[in-house]
Protein backbone atom coordinates (compact mmCIF):
# COMPACT_ATOMS: atom_id res chain seq x y z
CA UNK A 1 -13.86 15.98 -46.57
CA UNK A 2 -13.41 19.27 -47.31
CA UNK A 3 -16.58 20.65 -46.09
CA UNK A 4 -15.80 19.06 -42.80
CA UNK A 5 -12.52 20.76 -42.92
CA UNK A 6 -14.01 23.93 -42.95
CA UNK A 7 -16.87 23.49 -40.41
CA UNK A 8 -13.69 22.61 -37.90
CA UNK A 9 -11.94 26.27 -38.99
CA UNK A 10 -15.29 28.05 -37.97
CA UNK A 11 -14.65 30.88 -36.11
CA UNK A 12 -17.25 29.96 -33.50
CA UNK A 13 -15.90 26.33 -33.31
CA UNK A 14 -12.56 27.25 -32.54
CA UNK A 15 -13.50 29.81 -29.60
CA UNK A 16 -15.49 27.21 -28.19
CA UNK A 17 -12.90 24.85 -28.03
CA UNK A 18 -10.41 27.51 -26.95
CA UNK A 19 -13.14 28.41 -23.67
CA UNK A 20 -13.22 24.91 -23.04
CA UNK A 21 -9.60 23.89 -22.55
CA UNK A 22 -9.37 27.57 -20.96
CA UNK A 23 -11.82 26.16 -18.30
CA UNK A 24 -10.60 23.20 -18.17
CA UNK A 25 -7.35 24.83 -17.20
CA UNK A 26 -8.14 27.01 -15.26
CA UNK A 27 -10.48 24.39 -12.92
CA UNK A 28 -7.51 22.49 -12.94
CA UNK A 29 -4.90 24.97 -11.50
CA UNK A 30 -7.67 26.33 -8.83
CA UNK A 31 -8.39 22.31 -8.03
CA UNK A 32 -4.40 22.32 -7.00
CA UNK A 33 -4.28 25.46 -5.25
CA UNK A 34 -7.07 24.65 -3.08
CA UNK A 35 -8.82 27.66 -4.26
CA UNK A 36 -11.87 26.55 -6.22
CA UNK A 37 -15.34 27.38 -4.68
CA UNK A 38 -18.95 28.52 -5.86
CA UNK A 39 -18.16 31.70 -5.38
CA UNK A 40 -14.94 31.79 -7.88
CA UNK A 41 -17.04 30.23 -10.60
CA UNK A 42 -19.82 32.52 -10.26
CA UNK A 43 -17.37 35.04 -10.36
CA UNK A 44 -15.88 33.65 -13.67
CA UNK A 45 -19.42 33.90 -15.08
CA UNK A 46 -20.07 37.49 -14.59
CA UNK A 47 -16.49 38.18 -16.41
CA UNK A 48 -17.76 35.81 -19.41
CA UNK A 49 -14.75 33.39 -18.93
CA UNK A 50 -16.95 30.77 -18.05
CA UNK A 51 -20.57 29.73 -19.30
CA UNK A 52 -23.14 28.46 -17.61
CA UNK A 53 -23.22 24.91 -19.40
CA UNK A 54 -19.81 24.74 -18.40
CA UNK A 55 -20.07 26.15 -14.61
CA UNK A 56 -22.28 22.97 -14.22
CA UNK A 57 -19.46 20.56 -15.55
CA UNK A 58 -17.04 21.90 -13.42
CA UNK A 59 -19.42 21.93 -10.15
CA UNK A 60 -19.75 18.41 -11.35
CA UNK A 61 -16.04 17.58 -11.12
CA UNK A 62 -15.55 19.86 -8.28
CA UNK A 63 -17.70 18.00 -6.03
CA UNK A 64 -16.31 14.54 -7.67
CA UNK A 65 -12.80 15.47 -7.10
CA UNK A 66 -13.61 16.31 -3.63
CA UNK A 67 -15.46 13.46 -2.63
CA UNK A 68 -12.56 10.91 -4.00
CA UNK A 69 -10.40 13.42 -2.08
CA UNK A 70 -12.50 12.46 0.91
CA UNK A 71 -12.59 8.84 0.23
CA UNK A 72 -8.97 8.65 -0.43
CA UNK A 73 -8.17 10.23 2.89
CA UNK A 74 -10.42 7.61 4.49
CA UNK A 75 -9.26 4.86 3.20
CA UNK A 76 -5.30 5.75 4.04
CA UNK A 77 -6.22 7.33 7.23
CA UNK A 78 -9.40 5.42 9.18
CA UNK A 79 -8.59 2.72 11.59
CA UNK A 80 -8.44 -0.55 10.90
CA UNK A 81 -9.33 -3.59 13.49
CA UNK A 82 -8.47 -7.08 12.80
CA UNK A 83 -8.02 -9.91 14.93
CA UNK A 84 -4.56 -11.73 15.99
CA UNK A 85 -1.78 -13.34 17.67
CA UNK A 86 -4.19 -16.39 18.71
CA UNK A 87 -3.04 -18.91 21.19
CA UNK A 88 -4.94 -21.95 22.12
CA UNK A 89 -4.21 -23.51 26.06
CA UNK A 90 -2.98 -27.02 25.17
CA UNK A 91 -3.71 -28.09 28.73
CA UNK A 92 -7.23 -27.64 28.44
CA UNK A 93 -7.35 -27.46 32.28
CA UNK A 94 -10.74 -28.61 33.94
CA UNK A 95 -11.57 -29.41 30.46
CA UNK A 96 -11.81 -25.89 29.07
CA UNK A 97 -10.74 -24.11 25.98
CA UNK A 98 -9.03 -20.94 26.79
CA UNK A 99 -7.96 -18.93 23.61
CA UNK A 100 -5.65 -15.54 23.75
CA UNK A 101 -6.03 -13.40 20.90
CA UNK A 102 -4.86 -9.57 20.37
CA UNK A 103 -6.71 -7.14 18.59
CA UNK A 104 -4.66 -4.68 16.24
CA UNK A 105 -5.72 -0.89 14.66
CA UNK A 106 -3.66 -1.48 11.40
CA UNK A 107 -5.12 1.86 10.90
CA UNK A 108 -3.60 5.52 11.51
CA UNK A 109 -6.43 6.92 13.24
CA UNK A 110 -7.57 5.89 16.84
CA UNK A 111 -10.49 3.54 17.30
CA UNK A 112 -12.90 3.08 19.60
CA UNK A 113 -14.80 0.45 20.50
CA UNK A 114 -18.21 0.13 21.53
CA UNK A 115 -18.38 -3.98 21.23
CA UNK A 116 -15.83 -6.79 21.68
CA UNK A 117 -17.65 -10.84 21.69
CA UNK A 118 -16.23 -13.68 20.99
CA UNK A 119 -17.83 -17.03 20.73
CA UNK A 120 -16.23 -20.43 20.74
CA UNK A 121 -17.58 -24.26 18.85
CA UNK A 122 -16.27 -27.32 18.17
CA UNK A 123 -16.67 -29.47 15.22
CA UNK A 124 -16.06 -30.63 11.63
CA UNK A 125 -19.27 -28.40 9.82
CA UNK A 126 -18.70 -25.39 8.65
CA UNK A 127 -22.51 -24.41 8.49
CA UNK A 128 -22.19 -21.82 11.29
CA UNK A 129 -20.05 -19.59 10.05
CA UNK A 130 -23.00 -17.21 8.98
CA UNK A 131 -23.18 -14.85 11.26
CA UNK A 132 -25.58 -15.07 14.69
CA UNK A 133 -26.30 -13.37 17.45
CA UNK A 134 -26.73 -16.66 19.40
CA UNK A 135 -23.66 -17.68 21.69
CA UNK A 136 -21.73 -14.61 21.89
CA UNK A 137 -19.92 -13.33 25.37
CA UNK A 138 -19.65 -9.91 25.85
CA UNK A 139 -16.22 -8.51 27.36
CA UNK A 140 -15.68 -4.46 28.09
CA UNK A 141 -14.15 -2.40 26.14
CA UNK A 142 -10.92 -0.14 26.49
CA UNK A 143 -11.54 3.46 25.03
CA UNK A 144 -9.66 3.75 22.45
CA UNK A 145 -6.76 2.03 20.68
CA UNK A 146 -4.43 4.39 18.73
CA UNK A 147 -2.78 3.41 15.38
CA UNK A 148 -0.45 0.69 15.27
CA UNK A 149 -1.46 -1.00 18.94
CA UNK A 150 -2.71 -3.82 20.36
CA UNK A 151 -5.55 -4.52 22.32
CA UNK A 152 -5.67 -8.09 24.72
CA UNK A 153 -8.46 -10.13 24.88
CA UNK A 154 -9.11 -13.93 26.42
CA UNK A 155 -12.23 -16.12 26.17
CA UNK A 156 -12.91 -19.26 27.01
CA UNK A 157 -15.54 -22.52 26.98
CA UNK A 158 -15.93 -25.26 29.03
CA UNK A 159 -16.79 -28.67 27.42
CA UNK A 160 -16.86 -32.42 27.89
CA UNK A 161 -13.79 -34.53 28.55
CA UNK A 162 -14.52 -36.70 24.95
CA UNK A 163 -14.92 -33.43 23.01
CA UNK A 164 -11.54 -32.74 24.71
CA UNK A 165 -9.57 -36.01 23.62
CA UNK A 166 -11.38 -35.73 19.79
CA UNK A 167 -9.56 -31.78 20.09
CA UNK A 168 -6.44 -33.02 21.22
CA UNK A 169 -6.54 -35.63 18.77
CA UNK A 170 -7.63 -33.47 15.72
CA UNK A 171 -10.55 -35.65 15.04
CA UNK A 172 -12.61 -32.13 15.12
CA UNK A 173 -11.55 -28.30 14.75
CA UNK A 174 -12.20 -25.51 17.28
CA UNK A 175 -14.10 -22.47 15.90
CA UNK A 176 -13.45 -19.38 17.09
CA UNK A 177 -15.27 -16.24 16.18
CA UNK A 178 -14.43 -12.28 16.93
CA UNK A 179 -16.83 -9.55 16.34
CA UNK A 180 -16.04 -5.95 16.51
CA UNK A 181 -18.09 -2.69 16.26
CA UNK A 182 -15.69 0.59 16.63
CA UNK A 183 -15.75 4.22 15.61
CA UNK A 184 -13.69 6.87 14.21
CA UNK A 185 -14.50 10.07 16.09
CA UNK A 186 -12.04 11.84 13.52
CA UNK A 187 -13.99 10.48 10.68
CA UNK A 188 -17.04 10.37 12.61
CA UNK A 189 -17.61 7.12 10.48
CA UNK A 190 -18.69 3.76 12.04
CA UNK A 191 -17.13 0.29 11.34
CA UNK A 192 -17.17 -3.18 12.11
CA UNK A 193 -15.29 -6.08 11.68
CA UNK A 194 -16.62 -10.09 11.90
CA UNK A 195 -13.87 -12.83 11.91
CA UNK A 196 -13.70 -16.95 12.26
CA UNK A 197 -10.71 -18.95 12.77
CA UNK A 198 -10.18 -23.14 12.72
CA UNK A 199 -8.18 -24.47 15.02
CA UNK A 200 -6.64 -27.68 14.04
CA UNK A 201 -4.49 -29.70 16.61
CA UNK A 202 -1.46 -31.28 13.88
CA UNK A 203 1.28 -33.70 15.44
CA UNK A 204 0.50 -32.56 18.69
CA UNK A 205 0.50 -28.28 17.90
CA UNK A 206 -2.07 -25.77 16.69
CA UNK A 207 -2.76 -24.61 13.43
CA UNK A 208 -4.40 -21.55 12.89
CA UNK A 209 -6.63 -20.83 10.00
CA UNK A 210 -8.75 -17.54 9.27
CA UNK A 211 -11.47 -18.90 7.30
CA UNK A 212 -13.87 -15.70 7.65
CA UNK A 213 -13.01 -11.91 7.35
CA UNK A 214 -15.28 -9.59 6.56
């Protein structure tokens, strides 16, 4: 025990611990300040504050700091698109399904959108909900859609008077499905958003489900 004591008293052991909490330190306080870059670590190097082992650790958590940093912003910052305010016609007049939905930017940052479809089945399987590309409708876009708004959108499907009645009746569901592809041109980051819904007819009103968000 005692010859371990003494190998942690070495003179050499103990500046090398003091340099390394001194870099730690001082990495810290720059990471604050907004002040640490190559350049100030190479600098530290030429005064012998720093060594090199230890310029390479704190690139290291430099450039990890700053990419959580990054990510962090993103994540409380990017917009956000999700699907809803639904609404289902219960008059299905000429025997179509006509659907109202809204989409929102939950997000802080404006988005824009470069595709809006929406596709509508009927049925008790839930086989289709993998996503597709057969069936969509395409609808135009508005440019963007800042933070915190809405965005209107209808669709709608015309089908046979008995699929109808077994509707009304809730003998089978309505599907509905939302796909979204938008942009950040803050971020400069792309993003997309895929969504299904059931729609259940219950003692004679709607019940909406979101069964897919991804």
């Amino acid at each position: 025990m005692k010859k371990y004591i003494q190998k942690w008293f070495d003179p050499l052991v103990i500046v090398t611990i003091t340099l390394a909490f001194a870099t730690y330190w001082l990495f810290r306080e720059a990471v604050k300040q907004g002040k640490l870059t190559e350049k100030t670590l190479k600098e530290a190097i030429h005064s012998d504050s720093i060594s090199e082992q230890n310029l390479v650790l704190a690139k290291k958590q430099f450039y990890f700091i700053d990419s959580v940093n990054k990510l962090n912003f993103e994540i409380e910052h990017r917009p956000f698109l999700t699907t809803v305010n639904l609404n289902i016609d219960s008059n299905f007049v000429d025997n179509r399904i006509s659907i109202t939905s809204q989409i929102r930017n939950t997000g802080k940052l404006p988005a824009k959108i470069s595709t809006l479809m929406y596709k509508i089945k009927c049925g008790k399987d839930t086989s289709h909900l993998v996503f597709t590309t057969v069936g969509w409708v395409s609808y135009p876009t508005k440019g963007e859609i800042s933070g915190n708004a809405f965005y209107d959108g209808y669709t709608g499907l015309t089908i046979n008077p008995e699929t109808i009645q077994d509707v009304k009746k809730g003998n089978i569901n309505v599907y509905f499905y939302v796909y979204l592809k938008y942009s950040s041109v803050d971020l400069k980051r792309n993003y997309s958003n895929y969504s299904v819904w059931k729609i259940t007819s219950i003692d004679k009103h709607f019940d909406y489900l979101i069964i897919q968000n991804k």
